[in-house]
PDB file of N, CA and C in Angstrom:
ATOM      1  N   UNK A   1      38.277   1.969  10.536  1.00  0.00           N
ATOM      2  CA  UNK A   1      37.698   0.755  10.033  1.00  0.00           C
ATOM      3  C   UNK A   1      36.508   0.309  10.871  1.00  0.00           C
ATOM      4  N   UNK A   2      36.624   0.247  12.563  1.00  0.00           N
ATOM      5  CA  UNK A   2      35.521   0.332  12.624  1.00  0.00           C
ATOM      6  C   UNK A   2      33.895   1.024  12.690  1.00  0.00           C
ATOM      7  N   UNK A   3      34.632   2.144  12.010  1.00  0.00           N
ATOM      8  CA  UNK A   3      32.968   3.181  12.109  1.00  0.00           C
ATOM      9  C   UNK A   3      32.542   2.336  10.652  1.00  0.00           C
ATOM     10  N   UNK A   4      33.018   1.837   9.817  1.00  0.00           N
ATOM     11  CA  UNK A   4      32.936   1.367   8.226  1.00  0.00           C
ATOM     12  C   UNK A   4      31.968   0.377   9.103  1.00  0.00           C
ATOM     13  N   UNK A   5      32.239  -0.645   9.583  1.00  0.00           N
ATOM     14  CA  UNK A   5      31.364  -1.724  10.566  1.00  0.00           C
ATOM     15  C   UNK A   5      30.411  -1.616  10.923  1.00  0.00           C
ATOM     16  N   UNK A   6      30.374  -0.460  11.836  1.00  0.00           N
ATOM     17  CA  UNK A   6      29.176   0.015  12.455  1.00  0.00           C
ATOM     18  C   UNK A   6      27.881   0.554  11.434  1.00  0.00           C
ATOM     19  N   UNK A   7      28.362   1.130  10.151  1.00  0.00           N
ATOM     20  CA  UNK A   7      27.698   1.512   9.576  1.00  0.00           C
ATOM     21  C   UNK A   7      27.296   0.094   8.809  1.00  0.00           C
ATOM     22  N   UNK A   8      28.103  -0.524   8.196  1.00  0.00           N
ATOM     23  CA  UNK A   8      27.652  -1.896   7.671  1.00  0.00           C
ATOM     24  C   UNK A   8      26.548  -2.323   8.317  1.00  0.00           C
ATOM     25  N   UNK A   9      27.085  -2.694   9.877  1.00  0.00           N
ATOM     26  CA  UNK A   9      25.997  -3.759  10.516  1.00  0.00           C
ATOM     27  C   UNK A   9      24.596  -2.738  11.004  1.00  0.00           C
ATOM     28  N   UNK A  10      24.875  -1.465  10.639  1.00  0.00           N
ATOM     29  CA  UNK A  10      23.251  -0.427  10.988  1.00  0.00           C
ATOM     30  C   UNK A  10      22.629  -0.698   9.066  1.00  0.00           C
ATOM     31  N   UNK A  11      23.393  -0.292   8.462  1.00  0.00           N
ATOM     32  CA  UNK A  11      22.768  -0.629   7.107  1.00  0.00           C
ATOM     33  C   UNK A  11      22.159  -2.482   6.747  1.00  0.00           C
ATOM     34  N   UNK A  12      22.411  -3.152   7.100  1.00  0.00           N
ATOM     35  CA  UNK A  12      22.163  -4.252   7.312  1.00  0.00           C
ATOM     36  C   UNK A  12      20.679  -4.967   8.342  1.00  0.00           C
ATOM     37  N   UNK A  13      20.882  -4.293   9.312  1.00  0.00           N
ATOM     38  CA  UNK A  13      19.750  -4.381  10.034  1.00  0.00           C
ATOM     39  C   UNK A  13      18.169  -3.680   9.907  1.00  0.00           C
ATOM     40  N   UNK A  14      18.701  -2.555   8.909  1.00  0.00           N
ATOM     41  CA  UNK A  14      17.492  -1.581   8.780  1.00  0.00           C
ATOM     42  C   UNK A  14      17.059  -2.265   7.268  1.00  0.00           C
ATOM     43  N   UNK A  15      17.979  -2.771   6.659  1.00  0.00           N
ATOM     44  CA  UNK A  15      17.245  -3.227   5.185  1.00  0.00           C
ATOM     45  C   UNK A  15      16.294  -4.669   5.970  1.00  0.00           C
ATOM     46  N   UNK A  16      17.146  -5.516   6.937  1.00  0.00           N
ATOM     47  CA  UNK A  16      16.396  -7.165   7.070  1.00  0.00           C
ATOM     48  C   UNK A  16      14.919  -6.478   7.471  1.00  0.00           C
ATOM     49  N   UNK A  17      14.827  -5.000   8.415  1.00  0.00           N
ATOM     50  CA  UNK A  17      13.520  -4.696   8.689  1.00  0.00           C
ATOM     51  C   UNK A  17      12.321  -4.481   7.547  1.00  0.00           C
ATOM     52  N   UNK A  18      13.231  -3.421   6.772  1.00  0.00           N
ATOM     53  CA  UNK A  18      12.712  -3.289   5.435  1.00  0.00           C
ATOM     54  C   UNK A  18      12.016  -4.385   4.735  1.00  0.00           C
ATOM     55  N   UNK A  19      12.941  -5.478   4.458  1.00  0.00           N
ATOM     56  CA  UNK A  19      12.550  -6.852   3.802  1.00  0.00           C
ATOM     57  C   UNK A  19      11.557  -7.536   4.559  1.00  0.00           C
ATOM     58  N   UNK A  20      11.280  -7.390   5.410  1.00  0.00           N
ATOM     59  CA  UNK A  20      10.042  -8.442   6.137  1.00  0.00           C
ATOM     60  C   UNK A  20       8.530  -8.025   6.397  1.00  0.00           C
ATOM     61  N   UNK A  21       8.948  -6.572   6.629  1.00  0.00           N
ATOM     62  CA  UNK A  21       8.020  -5.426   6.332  1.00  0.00           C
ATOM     63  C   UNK A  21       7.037  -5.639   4.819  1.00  0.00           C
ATOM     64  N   UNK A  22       8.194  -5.631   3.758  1.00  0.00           N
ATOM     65  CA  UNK A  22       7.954  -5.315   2.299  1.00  0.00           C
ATOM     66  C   UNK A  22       7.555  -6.678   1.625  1.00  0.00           C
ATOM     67  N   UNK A  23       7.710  -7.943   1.608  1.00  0.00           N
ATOM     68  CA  UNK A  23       7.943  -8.952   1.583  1.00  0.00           C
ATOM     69  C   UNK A  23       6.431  -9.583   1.351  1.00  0.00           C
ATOM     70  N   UNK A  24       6.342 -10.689   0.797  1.00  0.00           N
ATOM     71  CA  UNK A  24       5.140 -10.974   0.558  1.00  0.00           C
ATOM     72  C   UNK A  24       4.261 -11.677   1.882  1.00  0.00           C
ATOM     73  N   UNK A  25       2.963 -12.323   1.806  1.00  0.00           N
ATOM     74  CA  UNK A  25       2.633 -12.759   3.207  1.00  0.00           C
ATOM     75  C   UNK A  25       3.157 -14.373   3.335  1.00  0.00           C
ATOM     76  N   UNK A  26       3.687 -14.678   4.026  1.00  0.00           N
ATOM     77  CA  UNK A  26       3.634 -16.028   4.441  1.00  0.00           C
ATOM     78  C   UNK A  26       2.643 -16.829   5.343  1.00  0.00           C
ATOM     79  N   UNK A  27       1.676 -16.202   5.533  1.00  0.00           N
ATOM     80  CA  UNK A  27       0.270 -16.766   6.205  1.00  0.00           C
ATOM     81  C   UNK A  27      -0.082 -17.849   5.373  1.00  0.00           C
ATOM     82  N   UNK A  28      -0.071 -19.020   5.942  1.00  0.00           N
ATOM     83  CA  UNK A  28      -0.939 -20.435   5.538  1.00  0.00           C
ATOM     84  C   UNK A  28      -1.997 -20.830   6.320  1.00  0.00           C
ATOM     85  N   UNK A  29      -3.002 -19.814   6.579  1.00  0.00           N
ATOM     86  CA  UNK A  29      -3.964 -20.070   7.032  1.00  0.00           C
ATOM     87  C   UNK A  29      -5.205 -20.661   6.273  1.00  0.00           C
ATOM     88  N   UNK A  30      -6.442 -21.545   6.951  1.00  0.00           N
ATOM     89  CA  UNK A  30      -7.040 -21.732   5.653  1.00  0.00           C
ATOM     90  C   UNK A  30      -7.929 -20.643   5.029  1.00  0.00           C
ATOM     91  N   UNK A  31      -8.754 -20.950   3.952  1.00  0.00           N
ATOM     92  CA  UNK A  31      -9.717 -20.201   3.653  1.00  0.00           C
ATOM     93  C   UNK A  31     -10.791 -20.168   3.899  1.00  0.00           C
ATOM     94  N   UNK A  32     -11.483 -19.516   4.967  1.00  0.00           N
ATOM     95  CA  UNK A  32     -12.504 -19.451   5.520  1.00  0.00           C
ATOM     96  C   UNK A  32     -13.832 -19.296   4.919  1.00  0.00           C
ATOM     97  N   UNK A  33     -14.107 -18.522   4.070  1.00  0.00           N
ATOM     98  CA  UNK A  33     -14.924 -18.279   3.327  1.00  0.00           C
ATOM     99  C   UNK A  33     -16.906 -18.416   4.386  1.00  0.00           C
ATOM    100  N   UNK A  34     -17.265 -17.942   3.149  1.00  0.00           N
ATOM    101  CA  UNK A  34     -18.908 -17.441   4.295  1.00  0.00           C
ATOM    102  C   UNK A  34     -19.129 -19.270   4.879  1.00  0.00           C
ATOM    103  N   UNK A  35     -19.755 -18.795   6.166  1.00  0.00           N
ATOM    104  CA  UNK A  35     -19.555 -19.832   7.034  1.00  0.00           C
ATOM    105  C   UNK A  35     -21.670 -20.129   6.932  1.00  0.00           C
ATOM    106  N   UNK A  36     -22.416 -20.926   7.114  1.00  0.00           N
ATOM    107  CA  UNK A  36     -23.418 -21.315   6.844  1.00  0.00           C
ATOM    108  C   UNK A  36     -24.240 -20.544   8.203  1.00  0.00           C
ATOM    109  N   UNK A  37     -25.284 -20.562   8.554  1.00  0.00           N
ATOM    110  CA  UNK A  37     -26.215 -19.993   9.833  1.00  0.00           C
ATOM    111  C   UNK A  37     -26.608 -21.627   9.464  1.00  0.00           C
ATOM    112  N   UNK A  38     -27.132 -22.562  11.084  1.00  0.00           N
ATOM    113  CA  UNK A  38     -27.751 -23.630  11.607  1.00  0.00           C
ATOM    114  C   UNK A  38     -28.421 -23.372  12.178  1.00  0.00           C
ATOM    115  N   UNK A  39     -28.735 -22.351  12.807  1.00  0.00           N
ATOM    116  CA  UNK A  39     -29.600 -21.767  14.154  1.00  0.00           C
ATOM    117  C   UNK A  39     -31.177 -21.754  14.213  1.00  0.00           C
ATOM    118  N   UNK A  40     -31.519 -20.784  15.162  1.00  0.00           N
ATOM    119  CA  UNK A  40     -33.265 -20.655  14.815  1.00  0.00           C
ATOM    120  C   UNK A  40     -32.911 -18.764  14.937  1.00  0.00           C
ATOM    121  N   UNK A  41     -33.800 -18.266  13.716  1.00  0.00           N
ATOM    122  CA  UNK A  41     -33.763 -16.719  14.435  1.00  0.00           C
ATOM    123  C   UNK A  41     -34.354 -16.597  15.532  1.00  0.00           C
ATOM    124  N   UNK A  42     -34.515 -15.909  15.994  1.00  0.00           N
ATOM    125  CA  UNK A  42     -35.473 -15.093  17.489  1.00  0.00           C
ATOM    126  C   UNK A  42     -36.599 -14.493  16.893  1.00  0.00           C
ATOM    127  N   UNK A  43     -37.639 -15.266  17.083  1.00  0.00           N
ATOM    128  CA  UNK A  43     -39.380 -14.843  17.002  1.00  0.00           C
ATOM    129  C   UNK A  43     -39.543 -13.725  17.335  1.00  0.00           C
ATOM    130  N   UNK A  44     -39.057 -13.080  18.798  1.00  0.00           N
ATOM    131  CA  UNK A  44     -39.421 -11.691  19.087  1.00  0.00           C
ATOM    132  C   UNK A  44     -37.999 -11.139  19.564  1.00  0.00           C
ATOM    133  N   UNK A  45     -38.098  -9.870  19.445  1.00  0.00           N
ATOM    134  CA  UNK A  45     -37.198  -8.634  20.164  1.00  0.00           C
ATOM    135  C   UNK A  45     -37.148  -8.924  21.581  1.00  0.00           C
ATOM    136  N   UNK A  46     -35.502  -8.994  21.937  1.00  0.00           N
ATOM    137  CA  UNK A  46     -35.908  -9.189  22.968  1.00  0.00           C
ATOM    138  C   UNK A  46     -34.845  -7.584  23.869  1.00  0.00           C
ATOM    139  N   UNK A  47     -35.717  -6.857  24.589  1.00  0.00           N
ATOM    140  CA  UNK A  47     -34.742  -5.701  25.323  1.00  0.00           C
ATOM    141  C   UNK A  47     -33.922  -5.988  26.364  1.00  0.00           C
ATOM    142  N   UNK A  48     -32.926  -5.706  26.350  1.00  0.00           N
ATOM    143  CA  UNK A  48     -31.839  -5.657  27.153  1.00  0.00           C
ATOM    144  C   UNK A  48     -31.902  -4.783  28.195  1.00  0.00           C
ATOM    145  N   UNK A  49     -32.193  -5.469  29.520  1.00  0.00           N
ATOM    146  CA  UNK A  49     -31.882  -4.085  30.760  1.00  0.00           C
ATOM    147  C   UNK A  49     -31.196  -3.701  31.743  1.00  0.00           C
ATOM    148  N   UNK A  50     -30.617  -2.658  31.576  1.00  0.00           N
ATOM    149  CA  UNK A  50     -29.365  -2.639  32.805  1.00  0.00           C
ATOM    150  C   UNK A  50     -30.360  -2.588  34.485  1.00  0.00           C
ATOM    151  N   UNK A  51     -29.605  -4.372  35.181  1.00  0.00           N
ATOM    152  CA  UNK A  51     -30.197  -4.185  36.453  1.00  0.00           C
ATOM    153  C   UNK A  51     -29.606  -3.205  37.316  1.00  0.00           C
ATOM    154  N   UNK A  52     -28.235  -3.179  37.216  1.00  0.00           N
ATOM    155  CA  UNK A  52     -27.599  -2.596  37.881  1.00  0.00           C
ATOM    156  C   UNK A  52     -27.117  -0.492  37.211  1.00  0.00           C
ATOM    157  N   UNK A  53     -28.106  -0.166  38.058  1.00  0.00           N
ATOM    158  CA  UNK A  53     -27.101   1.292  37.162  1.00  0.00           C
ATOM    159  C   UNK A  53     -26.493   2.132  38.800  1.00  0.00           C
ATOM    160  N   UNK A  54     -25.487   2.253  37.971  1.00  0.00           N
ATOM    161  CA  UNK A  54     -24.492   2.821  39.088  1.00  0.00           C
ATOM    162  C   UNK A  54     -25.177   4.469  39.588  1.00  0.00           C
ATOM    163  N   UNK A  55     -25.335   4.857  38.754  1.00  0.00           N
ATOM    164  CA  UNK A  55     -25.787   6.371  38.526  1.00  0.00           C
ATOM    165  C   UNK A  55     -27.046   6.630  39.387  1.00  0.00           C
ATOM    166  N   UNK A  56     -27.694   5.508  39.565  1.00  0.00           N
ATOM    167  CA  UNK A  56     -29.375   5.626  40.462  1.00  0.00           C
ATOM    168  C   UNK A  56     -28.984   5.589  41.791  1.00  0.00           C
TER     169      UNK A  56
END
């Protein structure tokens, strides 16, 4: 009787995984949607330079 148990409570645990896995989303996050630009672009390019190079 108890291997019947053991198998119950392993069949039991692998379906609750199953189900939460499979399950629809419960995310109530909001909806973000495209967010606006306020900014200024950048007039010119500007290059990036490594001061530090390890390798020199």
């Amino acid at each position: 009787m108890k291997v019947f148990e053991m198998i119950r409570d392993a069949v039991h645990y692998l379906s609750e995984g199953a189900t939460r896995i499979f399950k629809p989303s419960d995310d109530h996050y909001p909806e973000t949607g495209v967010q606006p630009f306020e900014g200024e672009p950048y007039s010119q390019w500007v290059e990036l330079q490594n001061t530090k190079n390890p390798l020199k």
